[in-house]
C-alpha atoms as a PDB file:
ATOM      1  CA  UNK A   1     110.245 116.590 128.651  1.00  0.00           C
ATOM      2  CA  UNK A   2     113.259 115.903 126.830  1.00  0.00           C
ATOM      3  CA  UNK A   3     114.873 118.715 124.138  1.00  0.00           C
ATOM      4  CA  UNK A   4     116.233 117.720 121.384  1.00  0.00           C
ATOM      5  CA  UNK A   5     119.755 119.945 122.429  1.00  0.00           C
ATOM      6  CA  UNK A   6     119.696 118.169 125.849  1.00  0.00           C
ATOM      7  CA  UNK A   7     119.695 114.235 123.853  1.00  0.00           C
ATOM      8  CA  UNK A   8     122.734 115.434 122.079  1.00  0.00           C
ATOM      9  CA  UNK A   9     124.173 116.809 125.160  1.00  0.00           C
ATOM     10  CA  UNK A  10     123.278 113.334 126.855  1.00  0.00           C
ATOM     11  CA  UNK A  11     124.306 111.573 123.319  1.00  0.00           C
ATOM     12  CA  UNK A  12     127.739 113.081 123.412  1.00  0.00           C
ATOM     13  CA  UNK A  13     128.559 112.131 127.230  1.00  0.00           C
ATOM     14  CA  UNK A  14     127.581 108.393 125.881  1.00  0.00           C
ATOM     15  CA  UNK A  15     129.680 108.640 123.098  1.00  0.00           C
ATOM     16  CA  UNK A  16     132.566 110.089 124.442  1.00  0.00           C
ATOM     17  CA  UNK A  17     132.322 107.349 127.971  1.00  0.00           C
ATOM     18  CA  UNK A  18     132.144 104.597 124.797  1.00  0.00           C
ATOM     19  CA  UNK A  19     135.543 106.130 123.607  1.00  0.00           C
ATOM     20  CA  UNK A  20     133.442 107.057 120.171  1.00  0.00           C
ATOM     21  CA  UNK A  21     135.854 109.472 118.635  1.00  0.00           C
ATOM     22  CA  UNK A  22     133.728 110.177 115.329  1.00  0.00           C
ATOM     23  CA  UNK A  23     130.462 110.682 117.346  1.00  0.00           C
ATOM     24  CA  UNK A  24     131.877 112.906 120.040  1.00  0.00           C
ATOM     25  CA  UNK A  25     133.575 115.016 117.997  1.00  0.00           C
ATOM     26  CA  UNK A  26     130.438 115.038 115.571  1.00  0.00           C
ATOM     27  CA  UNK A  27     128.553 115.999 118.478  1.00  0.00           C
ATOM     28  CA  UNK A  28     130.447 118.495 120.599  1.00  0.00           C
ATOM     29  CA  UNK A  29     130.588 119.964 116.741  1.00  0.00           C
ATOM     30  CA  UNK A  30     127.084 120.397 116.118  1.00  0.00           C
ATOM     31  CA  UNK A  31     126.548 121.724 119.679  1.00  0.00           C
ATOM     32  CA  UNK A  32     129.217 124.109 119.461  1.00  0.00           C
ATOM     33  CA  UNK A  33     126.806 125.511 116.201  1.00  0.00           C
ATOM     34  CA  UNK A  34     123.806 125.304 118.192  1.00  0.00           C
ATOM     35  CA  UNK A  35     125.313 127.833 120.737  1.00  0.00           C
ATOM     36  CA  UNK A  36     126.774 130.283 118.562  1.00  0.00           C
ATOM     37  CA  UNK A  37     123.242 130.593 117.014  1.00  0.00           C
ATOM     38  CA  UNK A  38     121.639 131.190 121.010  1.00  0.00           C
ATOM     39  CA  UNK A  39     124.429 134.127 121.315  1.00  0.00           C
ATOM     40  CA  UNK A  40     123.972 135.376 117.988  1.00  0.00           C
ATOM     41  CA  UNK A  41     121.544 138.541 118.050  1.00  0.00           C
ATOM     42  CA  UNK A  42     120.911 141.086 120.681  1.00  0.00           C
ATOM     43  CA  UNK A  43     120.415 138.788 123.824  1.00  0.00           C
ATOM     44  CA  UNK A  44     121.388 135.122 124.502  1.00  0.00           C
ATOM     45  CA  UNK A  45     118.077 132.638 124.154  1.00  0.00           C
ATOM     46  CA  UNK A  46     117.488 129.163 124.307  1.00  0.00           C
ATOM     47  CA  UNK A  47     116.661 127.667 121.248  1.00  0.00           C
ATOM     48  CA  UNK A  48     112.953 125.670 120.236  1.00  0.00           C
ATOM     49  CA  UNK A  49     113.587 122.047 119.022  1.00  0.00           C
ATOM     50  CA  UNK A  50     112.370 123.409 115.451  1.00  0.00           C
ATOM     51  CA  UNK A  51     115.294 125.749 115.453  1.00  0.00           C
ATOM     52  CA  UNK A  52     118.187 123.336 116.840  1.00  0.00           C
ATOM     53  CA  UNK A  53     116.547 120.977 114.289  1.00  0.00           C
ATOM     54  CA  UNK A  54     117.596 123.662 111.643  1.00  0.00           C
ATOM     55  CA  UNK A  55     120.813 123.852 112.826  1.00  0.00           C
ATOM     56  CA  UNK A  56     121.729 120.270 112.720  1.00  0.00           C
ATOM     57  CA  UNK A  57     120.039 120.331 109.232  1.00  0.00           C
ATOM     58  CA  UNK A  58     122.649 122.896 108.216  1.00  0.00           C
ATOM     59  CA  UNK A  59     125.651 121.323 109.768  1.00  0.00           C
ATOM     60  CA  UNK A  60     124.433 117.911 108.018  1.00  0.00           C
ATOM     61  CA  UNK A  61     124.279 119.583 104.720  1.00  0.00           C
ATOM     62  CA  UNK A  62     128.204 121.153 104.831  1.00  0.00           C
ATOM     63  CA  UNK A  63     129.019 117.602 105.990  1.00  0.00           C
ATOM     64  CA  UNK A  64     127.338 116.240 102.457  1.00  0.00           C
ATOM     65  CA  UNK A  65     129.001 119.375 100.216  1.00  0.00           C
ATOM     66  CA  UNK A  66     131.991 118.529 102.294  1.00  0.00           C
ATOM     67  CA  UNK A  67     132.062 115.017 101.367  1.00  0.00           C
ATOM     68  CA  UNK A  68     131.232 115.407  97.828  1.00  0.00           C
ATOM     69  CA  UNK A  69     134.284 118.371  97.578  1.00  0.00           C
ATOM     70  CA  UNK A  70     136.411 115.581  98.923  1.00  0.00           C
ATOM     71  CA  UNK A  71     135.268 112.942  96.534  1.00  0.00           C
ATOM     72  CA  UNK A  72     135.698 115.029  93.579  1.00  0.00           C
ATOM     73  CA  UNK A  73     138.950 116.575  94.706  1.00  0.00           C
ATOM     74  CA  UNK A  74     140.668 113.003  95.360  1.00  0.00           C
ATOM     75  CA  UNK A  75     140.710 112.610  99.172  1.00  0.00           C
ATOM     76  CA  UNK A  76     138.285 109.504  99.703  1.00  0.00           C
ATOM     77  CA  UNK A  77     139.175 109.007 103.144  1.00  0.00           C
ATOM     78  CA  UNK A  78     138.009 112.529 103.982  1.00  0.00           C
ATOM     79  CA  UNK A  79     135.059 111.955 102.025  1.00  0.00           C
ATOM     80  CA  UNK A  80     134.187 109.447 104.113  1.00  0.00           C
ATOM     81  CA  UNK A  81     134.763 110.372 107.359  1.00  0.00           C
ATOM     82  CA  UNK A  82     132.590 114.188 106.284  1.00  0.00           C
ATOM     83  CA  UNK A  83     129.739 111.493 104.853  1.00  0.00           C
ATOM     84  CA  UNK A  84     130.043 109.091 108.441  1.00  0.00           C
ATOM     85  CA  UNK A  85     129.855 112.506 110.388  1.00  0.00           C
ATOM     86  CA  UNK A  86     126.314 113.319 108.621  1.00  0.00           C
ATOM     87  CA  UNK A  87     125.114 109.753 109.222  1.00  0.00           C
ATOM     88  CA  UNK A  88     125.430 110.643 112.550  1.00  0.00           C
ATOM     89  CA  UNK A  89     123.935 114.238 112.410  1.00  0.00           C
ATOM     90  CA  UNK A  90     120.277 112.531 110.657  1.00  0.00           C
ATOM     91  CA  UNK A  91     119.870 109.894 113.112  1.00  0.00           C
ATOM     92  CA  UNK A  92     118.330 113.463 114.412  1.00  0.00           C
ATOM     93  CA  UNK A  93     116.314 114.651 111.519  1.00  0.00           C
ATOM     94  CA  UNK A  94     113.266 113.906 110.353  1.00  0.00           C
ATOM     95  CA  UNK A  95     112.816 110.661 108.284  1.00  0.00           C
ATOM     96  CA  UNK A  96     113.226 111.721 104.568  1.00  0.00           C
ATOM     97  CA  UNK A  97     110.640 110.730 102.197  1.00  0.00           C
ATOM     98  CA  UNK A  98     111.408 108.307  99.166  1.00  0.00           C
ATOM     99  CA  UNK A  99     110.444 109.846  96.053  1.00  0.00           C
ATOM    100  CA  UNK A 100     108.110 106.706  95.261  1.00  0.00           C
ATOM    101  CA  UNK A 101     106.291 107.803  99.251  1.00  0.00           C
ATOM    102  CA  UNK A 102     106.546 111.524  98.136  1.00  0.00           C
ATOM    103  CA  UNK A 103     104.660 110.166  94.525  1.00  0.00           C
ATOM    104  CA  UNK A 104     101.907 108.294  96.471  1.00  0.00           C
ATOM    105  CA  UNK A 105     101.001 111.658  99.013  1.00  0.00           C
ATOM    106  CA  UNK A 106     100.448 114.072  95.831  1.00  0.00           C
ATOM    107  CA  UNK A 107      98.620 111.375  93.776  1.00  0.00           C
ATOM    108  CA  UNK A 108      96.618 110.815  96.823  1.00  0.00           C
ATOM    109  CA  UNK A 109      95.894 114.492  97.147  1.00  0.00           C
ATOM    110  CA  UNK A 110      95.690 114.715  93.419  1.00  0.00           C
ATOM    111  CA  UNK A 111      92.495 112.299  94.109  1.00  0.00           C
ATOM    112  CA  UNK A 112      91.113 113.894  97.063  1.00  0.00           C
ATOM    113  CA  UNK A 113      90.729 117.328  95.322  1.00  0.00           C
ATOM    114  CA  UNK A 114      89.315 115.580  91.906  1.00  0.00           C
ATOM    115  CA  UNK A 115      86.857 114.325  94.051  1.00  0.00           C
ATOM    116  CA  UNK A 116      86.364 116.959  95.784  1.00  0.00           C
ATOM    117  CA  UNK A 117      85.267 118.973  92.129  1.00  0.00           C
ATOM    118  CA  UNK A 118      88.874 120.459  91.582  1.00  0.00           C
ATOM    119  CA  UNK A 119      89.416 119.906  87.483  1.00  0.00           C
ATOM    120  CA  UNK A 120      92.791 120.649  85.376  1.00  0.00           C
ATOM    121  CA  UNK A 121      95.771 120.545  85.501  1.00  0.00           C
ATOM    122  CA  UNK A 122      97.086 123.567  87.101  1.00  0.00           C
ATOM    123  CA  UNK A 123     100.419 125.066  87.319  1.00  0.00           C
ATOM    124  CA  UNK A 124     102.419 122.729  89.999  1.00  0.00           C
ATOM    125  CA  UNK A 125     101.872 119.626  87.019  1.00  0.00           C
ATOM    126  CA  UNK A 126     104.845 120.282  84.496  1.00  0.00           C
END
């Protein structure tokens, strides 16, 4: 079975044979984060998916503060490159929901506990 660290390990030997200077260095980035979390603590560990999953997740989020910093501080091309670098980090996430997809799970659920005999409104409805 495949990890999730070793595709990024295998990821960035593709990108940097393909000369891919963004991805590589994208990569090699995120994987440098990944081990500082296994050292971190009493005793080096290998991480689950879930948790290397968390660290890209982190890493993808300072790219999108990053990018926004940029934008609002007047350096575009920097902007850019920190938004291109977390385009590369969620090609490993999860699949975001749209908020019309998020809308049609809780109505669905909405129904299913109606029917179900589950009346009001409750406090999670604003």
């Amino acid at each position: 079975m495949t990890t999730l660290k070793s595709k990024l390990h295998d990821d960035l030997n593709a990108a940097i044979k393909a000369r891919d200077e963004l991805r590589s260095s994208t990569l090699r980035l995120t994987l440098t984060a990944i081990t500082k979390e296994e050292v971190a603590g009493k005793e080096k560990r290998e991480l689950s998916d879930d948790e290397v999953q968390k660290v890209i997740t982190r890493e993808a989020k300072k790219r999108r503060e990053a990018a926004e910093a940029f934008a609002q501080g007047g350096r575009p091309e920097q902007a850019e490159r920190e938004k291109a670098e977390g385009e590369v980090l969620a090609r490993y996430l999860p699949k975001q929901l749209s908020d019309d997809e998020l809308n049609a799970i809780v109505a669905q659920a909405v129904e299913e506990a109606r029917a179900a005999g589950a009346e009001g409104r409750g406090p999670w409805v604003p």
